[in-house]
C-alpha atoms as a PDB file:
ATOM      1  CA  UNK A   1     -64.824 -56.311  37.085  1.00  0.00           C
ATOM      2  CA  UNK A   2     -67.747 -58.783  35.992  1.00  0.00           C
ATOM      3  CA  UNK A   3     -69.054 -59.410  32.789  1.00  0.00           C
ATOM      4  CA  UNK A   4     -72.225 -58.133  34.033  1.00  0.00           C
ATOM      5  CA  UNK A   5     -70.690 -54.653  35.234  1.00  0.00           C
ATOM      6  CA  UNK A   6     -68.430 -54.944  31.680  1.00  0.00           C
ATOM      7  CA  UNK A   7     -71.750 -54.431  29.707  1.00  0.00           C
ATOM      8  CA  UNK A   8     -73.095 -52.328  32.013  1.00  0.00           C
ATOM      9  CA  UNK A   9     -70.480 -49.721  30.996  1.00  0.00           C
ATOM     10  CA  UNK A  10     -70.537 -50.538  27.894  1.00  0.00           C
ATOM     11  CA  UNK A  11     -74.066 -49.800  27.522  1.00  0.00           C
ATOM     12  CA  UNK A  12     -74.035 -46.912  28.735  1.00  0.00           C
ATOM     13  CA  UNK A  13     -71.267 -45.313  26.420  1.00  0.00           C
ATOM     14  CA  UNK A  14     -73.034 -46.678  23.917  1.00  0.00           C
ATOM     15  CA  UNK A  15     -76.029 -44.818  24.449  1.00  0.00           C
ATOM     16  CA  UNK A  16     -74.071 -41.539  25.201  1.00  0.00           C
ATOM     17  CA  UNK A  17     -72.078 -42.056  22.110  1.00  0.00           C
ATOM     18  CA  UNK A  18     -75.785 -42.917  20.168  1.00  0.00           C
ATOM     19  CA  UNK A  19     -77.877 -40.899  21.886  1.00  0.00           C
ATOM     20  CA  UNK A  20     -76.833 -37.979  23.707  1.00  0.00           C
ATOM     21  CA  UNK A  21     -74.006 -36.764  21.845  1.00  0.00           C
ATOM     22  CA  UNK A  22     -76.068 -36.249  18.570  1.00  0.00           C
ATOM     23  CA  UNK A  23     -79.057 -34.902  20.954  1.00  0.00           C
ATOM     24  CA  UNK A  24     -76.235 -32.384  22.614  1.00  0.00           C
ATOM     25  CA  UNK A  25     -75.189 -31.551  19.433  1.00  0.00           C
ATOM     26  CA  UNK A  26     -78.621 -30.589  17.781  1.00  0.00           C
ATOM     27  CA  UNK A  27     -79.347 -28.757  21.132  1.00  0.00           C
ATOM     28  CA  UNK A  28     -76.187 -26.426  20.371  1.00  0.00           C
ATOM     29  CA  UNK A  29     -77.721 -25.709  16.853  1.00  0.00           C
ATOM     30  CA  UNK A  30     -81.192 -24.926  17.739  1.00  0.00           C
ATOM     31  CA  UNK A  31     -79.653 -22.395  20.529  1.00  0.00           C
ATOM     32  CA  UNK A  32     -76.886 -20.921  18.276  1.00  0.00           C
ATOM     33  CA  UNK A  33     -79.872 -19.993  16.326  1.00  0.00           C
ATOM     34  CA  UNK A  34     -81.464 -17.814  18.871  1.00  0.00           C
ATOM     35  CA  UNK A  35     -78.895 -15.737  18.007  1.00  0.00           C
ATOM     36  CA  UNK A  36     -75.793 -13.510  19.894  1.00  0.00           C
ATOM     37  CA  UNK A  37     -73.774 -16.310  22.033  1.00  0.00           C
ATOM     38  CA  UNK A  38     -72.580 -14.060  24.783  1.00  0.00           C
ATOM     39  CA  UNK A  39     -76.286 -13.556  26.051  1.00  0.00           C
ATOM     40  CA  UNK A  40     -77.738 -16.907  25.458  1.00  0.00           C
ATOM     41  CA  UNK A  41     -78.088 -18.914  28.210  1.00  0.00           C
ATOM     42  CA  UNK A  42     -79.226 -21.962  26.191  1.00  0.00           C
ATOM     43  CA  UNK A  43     -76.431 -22.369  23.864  1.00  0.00           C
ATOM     44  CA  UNK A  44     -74.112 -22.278  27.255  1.00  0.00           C
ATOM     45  CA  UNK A  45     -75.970 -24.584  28.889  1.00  0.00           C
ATOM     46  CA  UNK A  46     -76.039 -26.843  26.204  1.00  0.00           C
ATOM     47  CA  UNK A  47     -72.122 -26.787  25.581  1.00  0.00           C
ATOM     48  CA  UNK A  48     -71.622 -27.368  29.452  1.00  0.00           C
ATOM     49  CA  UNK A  49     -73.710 -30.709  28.490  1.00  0.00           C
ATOM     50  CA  UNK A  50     -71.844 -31.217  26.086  1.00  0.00           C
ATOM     51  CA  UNK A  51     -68.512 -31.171  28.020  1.00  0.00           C
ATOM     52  CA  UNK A  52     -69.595 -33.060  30.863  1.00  0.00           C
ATOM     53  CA  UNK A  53     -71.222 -35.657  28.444  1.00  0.00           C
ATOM     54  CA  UNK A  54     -67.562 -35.967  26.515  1.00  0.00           C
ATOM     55  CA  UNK A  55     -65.555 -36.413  29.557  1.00  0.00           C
ATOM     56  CA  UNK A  56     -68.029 -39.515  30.738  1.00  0.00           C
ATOM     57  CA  UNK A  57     -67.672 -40.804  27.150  1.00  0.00           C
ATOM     58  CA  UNK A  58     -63.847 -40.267  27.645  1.00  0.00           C
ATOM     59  CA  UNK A  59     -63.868 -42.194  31.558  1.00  0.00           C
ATOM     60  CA  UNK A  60     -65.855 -44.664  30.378  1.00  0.00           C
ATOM     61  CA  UNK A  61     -63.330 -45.428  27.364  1.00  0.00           C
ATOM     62  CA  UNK A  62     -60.555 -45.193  29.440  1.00  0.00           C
ATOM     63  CA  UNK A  63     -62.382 -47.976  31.878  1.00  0.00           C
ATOM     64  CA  UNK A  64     -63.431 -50.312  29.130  1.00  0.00           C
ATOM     65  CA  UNK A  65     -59.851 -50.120  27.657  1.00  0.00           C
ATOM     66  CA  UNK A  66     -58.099 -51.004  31.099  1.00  0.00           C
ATOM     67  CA  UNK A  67     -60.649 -53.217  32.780  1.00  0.00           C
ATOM     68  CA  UNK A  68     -60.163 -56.565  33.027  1.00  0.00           C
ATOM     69  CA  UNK A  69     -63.149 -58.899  33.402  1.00  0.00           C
ATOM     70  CA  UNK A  70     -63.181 -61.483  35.771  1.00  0.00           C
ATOM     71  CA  UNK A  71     -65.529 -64.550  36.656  1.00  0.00           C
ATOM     72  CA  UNK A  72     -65.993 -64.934  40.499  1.00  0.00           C
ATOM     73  CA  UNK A  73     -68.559 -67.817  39.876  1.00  0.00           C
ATOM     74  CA  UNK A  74     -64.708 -69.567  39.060  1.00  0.00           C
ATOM     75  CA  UNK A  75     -63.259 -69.157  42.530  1.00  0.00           C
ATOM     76  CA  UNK A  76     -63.563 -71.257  45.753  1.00  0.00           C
ATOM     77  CA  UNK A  77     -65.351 -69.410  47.757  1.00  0.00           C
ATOM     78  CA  UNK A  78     -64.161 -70.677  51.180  1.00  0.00           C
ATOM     79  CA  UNK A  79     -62.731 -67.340  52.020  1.00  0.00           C
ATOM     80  CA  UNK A  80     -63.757 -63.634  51.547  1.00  0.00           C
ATOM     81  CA  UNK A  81     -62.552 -62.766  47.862  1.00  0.00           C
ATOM     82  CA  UNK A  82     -63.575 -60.662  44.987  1.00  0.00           C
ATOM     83  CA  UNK A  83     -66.826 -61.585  44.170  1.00  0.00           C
ATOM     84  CA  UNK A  84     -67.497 -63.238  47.651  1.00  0.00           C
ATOM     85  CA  UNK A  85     -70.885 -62.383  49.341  1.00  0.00           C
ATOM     86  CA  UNK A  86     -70.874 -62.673  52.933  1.00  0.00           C
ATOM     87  CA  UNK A  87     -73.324 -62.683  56.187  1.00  0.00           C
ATOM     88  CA  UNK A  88     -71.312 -60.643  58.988  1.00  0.00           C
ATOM     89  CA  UNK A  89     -72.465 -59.862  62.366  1.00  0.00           C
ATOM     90  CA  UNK A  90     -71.487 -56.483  64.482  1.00  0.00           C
ATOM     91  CA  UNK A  91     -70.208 -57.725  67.619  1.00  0.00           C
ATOM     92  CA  UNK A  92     -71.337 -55.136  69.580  1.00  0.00           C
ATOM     93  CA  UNK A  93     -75.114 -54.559  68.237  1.00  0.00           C
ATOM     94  CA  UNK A  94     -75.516 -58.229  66.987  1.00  0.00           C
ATOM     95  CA  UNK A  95     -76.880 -56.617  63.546  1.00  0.00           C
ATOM     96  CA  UNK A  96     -76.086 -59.165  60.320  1.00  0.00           C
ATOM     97  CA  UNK A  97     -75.254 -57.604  57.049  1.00  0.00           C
ATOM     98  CA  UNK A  98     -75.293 -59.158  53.584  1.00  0.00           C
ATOM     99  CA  UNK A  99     -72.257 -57.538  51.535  1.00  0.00           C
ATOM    100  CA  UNK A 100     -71.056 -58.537  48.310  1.00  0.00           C
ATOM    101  CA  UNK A 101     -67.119 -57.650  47.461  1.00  0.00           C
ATOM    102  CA  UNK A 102     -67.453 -56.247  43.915  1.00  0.00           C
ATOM    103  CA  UNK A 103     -65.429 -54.332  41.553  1.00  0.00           C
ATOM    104  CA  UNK A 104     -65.252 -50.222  42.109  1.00  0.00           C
ATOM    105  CA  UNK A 105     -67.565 -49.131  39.429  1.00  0.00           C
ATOM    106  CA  UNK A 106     -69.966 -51.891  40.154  1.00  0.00           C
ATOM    107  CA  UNK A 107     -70.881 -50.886  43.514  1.00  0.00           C
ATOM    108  CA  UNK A 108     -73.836 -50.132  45.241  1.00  0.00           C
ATOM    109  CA  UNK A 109     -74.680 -49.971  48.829  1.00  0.00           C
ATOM    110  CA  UNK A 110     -78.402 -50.142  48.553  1.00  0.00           C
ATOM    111  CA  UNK A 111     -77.848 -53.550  46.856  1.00  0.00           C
ATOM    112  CA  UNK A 112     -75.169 -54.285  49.735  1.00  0.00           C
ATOM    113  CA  UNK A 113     -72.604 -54.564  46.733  1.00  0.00           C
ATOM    114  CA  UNK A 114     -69.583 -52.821  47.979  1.00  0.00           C
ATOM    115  CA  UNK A 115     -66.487 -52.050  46.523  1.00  0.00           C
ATOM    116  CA  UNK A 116     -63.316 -53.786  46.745  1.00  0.00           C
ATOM    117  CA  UNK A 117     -61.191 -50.901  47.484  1.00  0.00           C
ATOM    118  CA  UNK A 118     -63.496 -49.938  50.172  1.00  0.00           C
ATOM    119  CA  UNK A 119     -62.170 -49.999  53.977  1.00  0.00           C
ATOM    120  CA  UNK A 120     -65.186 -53.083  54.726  1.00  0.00           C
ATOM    121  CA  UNK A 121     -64.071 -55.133  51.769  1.00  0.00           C
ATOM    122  CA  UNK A 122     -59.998 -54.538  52.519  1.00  0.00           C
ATOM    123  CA  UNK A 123     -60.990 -55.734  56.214  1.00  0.00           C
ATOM    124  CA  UNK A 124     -62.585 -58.860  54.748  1.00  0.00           C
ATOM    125  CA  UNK A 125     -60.677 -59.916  52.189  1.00  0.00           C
ATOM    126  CA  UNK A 126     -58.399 -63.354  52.914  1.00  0.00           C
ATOM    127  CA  UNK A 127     -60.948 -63.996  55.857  1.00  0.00           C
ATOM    128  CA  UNK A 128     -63.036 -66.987  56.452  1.00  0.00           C
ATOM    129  CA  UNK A 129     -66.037 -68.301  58.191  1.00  0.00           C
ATOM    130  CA  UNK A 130     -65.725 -67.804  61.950  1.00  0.00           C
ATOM    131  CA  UNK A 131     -63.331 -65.031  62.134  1.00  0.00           C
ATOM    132  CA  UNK A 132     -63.497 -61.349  63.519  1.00  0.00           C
ATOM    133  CA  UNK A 133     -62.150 -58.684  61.617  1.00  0.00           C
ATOM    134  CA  UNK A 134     -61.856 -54.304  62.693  1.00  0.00           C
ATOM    135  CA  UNK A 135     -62.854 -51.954  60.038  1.00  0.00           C
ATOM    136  CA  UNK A 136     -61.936 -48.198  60.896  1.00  0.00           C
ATOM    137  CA  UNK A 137     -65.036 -46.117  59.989  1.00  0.00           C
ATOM    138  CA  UNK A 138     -64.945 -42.618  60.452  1.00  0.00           C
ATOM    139  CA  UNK A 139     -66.297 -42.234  63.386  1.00  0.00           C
ATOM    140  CA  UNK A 140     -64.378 -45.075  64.759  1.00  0.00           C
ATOM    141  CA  UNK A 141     -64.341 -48.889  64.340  1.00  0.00           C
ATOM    142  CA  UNK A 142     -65.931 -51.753  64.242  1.00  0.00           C
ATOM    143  CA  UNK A 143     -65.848 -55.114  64.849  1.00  0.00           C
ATOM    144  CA  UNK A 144     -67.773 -57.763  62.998  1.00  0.00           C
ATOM    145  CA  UNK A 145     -67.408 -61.718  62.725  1.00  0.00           C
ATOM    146  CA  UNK A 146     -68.307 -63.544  59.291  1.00  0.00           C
ATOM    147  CA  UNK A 147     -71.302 -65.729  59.376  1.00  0.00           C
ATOM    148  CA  UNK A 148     -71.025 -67.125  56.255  1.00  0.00           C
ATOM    149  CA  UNK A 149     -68.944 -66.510  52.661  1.00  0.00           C
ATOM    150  CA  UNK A 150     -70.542 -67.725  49.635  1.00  0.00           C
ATOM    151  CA  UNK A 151     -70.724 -67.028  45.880  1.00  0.00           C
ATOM    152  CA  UNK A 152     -74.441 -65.950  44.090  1.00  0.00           C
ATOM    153  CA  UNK A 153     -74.983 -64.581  41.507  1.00  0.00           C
ATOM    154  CA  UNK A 154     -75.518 -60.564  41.208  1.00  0.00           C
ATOM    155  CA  UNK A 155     -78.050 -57.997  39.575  1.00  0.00           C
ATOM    156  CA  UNK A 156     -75.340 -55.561  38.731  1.00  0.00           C
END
């Protein structure tokens, strides 16, 4: 993944670790104090939180730990590649796209960032300018040609 996405995570378990664990936990004690646990919908709530809120702390240890960060603005960008953005046209509906191949917890399609496990970024990875490549969607496939592959930098 990027830096960028790196401290993204980060950042975000550091504000569930800072911030909503203690908040979870002082939510338990103010509902523990409303008295018999079987009946209180509060305290169970707030331990369902709770759980949820430890097993994101937990994934987004687990990612930190494993991750590796990586610097696309490094590569030559003269073919499709992690951290690539390209222009692609549809062949059939002459629509152009702006995607950018970056790492799986980093993406988001509203941004055009896609992931690089997706089926669209394993059809363009390896190719360059001019060529056509067939993505299988689900309700079919698709055929688009590359435009253009360049590196920029991202708002992850």
């Amino acid at each position: 993944m990027t830096k960028a996405g790196h401290e993204k995570l980060y950042k975000e378990l550091e504000y569930l670790k800072t911030i909503e664990r203690p908040n979870v936990v002082k939510e338990i004690d103010i509902a523990r104090s409303h008295g018999d646990l079987k009946e209180n919908a509060e305290y169970h709530a707030a331990r369902e939180k709770q759980s949820f809120l430890e097993g994101r702390i937990a994934e987004l240890s687990e990612i930190l730990a494993t991750s590796q960060i990586v610097n696309p603005a490094e590569f030559k960008h003269d073919k499709v590649r992690f951290g690539s953005t390209v222009i692609i046209l549809d062949v059939k509906t002459e629509e152009e796209k702006k995607l950018s191949i970056v790492g799986d917890y980093e993406s988001n399609l509203e941004k055009g960032y896609i992931s690089l496990s997706s089926p669209m970024a394993k059809a363009l990875i390896g190719k360059e300018e001019g060529d056509e490549c067939i993505v299988k969607l689900p309700n079919g496939s698709a055929t688009y040609e590359i435009l253009e592959v360049f590196y920029e930098e991202l708002d992850i």
